[in-house]
C-alpha atoms as a PDB file:
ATOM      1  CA  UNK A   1      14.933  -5.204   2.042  1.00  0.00           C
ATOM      2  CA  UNK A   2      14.720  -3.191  -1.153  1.00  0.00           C
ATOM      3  CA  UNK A   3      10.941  -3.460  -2.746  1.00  0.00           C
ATOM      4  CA  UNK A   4       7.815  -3.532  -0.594  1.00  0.00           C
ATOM      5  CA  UNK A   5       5.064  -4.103  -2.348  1.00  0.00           C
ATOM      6  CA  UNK A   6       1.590  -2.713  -1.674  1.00  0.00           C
ATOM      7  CA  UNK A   7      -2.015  -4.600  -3.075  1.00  0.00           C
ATOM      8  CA  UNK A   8      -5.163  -4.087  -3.324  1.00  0.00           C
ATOM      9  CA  UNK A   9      -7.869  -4.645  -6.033  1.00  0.00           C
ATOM     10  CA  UNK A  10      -7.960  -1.784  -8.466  1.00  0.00           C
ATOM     11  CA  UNK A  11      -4.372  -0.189  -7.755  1.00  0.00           C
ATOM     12  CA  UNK A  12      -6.415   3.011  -7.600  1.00  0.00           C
ATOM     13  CA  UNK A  13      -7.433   4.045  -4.119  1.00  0.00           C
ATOM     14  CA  UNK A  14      -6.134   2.012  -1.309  1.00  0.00           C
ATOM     15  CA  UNK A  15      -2.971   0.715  -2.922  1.00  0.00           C
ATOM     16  CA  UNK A  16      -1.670   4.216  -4.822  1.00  0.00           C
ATOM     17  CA  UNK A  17      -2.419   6.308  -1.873  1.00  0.00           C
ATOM     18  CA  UNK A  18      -0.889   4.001   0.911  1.00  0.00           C
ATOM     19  CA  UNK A  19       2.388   4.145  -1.652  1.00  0.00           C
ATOM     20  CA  UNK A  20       2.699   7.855  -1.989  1.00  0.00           C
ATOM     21  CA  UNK A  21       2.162   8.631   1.593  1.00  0.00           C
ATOM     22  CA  UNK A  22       4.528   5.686   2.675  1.00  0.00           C
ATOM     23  CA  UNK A  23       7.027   7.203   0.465  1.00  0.00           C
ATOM     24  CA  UNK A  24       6.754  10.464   2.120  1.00  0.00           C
ATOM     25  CA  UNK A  25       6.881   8.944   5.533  1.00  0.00           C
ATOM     26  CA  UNK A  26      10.161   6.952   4.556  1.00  0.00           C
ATOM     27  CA  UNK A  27      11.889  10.251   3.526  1.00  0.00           C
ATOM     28  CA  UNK A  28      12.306  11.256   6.929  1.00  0.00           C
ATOM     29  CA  UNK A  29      13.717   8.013   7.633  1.00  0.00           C
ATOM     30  CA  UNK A  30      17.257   8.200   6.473  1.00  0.00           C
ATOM     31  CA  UNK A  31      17.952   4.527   7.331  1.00  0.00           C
ATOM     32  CA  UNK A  32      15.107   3.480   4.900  1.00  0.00           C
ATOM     33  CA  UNK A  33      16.386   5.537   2.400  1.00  0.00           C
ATOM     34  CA  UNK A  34      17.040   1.748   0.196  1.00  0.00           C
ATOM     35  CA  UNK A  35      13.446   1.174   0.544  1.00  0.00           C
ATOM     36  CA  UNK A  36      11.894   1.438  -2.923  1.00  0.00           C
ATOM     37  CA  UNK A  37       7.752   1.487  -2.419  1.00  0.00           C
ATOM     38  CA  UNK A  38       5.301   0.262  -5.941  1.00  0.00           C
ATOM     39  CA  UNK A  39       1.897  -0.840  -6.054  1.00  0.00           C
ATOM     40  CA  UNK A  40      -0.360  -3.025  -7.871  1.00  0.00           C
ATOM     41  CA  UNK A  41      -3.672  -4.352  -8.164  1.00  0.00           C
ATOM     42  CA  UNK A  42      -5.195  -8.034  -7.774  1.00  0.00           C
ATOM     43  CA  UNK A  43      -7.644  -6.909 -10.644  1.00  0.00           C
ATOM     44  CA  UNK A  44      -6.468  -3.300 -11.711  1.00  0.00           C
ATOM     45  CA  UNK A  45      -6.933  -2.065 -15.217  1.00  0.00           C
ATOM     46  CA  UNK A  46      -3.783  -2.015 -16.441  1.00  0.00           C
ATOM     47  CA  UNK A  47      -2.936   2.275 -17.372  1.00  0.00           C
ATOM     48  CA  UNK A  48      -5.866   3.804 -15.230  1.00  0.00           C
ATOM     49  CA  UNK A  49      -4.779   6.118 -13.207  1.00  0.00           C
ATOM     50  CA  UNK A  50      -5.879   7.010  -9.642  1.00  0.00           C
ATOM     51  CA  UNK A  51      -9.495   7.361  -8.623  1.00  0.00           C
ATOM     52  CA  UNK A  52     -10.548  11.043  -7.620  1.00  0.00           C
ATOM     53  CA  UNK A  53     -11.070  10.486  -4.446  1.00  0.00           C
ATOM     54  CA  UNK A  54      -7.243   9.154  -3.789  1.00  0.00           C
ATOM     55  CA  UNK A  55      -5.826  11.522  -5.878  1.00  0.00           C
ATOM     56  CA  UNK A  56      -7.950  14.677  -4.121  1.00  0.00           C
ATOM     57  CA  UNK A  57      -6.785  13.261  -0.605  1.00  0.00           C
ATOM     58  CA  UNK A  58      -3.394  12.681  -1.544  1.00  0.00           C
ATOM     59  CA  UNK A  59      -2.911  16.992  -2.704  1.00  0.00           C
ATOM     60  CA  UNK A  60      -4.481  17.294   0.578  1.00  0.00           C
ATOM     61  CA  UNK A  61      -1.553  16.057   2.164  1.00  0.00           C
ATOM     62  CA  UNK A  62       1.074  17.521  -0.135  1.00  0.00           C
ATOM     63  CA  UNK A  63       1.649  14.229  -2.489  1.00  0.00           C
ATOM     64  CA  UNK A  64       1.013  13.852  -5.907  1.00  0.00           C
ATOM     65  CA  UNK A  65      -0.666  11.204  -7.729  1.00  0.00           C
ATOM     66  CA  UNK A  66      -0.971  12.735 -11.290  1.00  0.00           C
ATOM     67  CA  UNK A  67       1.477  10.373 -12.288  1.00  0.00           C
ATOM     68  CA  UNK A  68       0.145   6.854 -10.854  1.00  0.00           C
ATOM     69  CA  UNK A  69      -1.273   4.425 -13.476  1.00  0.00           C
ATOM     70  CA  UNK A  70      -2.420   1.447 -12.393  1.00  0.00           C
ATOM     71  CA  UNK A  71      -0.559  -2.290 -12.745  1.00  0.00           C
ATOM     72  CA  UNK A  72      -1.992  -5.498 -12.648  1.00  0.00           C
ATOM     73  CA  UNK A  73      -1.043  -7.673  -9.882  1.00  0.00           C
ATOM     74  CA  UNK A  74       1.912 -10.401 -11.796  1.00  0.00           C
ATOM     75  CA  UNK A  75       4.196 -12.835 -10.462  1.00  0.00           C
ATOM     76  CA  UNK A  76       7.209 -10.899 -11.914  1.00  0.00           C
ATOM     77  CA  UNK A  77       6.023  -8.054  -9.590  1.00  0.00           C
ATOM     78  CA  UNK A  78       5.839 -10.634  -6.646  1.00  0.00           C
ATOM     79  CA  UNK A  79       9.052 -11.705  -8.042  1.00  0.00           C
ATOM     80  CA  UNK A  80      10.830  -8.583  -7.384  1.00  0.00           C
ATOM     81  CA  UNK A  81       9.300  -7.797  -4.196  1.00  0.00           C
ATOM     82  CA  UNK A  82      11.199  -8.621  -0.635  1.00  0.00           C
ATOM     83  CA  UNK A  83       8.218  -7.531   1.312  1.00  0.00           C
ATOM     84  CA  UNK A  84       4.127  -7.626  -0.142  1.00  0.00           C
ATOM     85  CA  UNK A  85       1.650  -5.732   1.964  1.00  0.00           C
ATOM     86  CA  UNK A  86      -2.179  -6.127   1.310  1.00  0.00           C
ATOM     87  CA  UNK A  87      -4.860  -4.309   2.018  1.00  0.00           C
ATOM     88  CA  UNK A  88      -7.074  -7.507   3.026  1.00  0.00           C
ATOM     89  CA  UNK A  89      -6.980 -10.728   3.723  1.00  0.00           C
ATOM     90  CA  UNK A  90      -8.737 -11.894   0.346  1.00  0.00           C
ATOM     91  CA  UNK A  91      -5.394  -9.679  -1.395  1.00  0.00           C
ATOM     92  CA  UNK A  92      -2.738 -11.950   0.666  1.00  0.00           C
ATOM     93  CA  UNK A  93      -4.706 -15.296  -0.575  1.00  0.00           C
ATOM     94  CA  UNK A  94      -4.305 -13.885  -4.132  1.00  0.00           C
ATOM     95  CA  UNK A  95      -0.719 -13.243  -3.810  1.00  0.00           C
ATOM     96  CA  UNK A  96       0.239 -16.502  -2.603  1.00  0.00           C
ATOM     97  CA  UNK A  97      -1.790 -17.968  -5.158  1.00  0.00           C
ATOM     98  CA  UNK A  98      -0.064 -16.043  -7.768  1.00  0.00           C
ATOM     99  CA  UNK A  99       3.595 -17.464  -5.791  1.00  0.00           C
ATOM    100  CA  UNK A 100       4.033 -14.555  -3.831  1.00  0.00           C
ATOM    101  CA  UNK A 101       3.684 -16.646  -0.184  1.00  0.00           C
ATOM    102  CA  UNK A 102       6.371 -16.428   2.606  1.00  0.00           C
ATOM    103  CA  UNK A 103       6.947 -12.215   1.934  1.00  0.00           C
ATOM    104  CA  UNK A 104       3.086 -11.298   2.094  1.00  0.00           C
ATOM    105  CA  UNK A 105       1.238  -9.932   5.203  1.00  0.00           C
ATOM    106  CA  UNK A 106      -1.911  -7.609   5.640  1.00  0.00           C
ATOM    107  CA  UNK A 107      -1.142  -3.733   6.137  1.00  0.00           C
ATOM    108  CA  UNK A 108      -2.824  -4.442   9.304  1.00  0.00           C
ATOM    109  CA  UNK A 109      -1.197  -7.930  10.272  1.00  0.00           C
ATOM    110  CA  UNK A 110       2.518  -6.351   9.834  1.00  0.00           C
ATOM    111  CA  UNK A 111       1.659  -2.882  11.493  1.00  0.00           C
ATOM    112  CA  UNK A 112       0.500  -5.294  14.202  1.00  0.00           C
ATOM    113  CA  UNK A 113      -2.453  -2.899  14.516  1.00  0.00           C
ATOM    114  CA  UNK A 114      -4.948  -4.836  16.591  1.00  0.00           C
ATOM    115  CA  UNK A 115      -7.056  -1.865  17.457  1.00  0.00           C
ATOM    116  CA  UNK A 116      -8.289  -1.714  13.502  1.00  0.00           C
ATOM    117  CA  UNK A 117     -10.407  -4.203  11.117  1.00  0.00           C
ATOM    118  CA  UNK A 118      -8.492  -6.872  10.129  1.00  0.00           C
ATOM    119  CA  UNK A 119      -8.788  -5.525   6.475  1.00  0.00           C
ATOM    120  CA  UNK A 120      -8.545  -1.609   5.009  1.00  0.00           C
ATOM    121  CA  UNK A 121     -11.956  -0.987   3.524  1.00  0.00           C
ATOM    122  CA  UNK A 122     -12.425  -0.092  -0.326  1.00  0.00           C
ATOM    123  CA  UNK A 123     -12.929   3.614  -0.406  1.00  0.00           C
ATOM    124  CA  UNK A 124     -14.485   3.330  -3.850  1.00  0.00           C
ATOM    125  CA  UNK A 125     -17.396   4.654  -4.997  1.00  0.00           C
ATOM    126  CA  UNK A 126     -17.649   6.723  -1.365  1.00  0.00           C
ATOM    127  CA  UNK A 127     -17.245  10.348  -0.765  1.00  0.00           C
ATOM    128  CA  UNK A 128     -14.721  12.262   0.218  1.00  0.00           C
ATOM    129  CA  UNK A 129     -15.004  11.872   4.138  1.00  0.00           C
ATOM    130  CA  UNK A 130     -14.498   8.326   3.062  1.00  0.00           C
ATOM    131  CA  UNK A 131     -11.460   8.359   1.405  1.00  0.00           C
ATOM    132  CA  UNK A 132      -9.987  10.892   4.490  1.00  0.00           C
ATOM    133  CA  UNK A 133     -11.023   7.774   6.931  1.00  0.00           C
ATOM    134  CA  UNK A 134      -9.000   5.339   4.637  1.00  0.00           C
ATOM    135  CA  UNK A 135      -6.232   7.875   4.584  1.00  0.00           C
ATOM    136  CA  UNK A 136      -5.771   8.134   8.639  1.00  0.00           C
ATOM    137  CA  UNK A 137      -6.128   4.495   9.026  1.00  0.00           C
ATOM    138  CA  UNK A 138      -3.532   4.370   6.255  1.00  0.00           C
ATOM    139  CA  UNK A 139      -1.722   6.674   8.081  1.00  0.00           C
ATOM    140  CA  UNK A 140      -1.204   5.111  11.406  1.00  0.00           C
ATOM    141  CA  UNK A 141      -0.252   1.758   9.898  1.00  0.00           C
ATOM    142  CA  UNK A 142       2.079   3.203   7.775  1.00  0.00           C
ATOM    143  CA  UNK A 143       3.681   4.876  10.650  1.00  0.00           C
ATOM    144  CA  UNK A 144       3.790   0.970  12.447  1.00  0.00           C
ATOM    145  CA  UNK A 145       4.992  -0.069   9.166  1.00  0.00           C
ATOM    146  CA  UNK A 146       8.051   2.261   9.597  1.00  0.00           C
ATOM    147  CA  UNK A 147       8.792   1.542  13.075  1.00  0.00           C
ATOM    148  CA  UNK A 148       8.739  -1.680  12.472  1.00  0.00           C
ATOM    149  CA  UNK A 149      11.123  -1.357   9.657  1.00  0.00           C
ATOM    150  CA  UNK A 150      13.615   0.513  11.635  1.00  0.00           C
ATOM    151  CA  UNK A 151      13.603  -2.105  14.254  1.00  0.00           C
ATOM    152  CA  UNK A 152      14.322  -4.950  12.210  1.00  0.00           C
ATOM    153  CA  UNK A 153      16.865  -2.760  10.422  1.00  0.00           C
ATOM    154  CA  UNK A 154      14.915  -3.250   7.010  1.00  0.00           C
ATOM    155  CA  UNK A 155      16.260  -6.593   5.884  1.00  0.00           C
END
């Protein structure tokens, strides 16, 4: 596997975040080091860049989101992607609409994370505390995400 692909509606909270601190986590992972990590949103305005509340988490945790602008959802996206990882369920019917079916699971479906909601609730519009709880749950299915990478060897 080279592209893993992470959704969710505005590609400006869940989605952006979830990228930047899976790229961190795959850094320490030397035999991940092919995996390339994007984003993109099921209805994201195309340019925007990341909501406050991602990006003010995110510097709280040493990344950087300055640079994220958000990209609409596309089929040459899904195209390009070996593995699509949604936020929610409604996300993963959207991709395979859009042709992305047979590579798309939830965040929380492929961390196989049964002790957490089905879906990873939309920060937006919440405060701060709000965004830190996406951010932990983001955090521990990330770190399944990674494990279960290195098990299947990434392929």
């Amino acid at each position: 596997m080279k592209d893993l692909l992470l959704v969710c509606t505005g590609n400006s909270c869940r989605s952006p975040l979830a990228e930047v601190m899976l790229r961190a986590r795959l850094a320490d992972h030397p035999t991940l080091s092919g995996v390339h990590v994007h984003s993109a949103g099921t209805a994201a305005w195309e340019g925007a860049p990341a909501s406050e509340g991602s990006f003010l988490i995110a510097l709280e945790r040493g990344l950087d989101l300055s640079g994220h602008r958000a990209r609409q959802l596309s089929p040459g996206l899904l195209g390009q992607a070996d593995l699509i990882l949604t936020m929610s369920r409604r996300h993963a019917v959207d991709v395979v609409t859009l042709g992305g079916g047979g590579k798309v699971h939830t965040l929380v479906d492929f961390a196989e994370a049964t002790e957490f909601p089905r879906d990873v609730a939309d920060p937006i519009g919440g405060d701060v505390a709000r965004y830190r709880e996406t951010a932990e749950m983001l955090d521990a299915l990330l770190a399944k995400v990674v494990a279960r990478l290195e098990q299947e060897g990434a392929r």
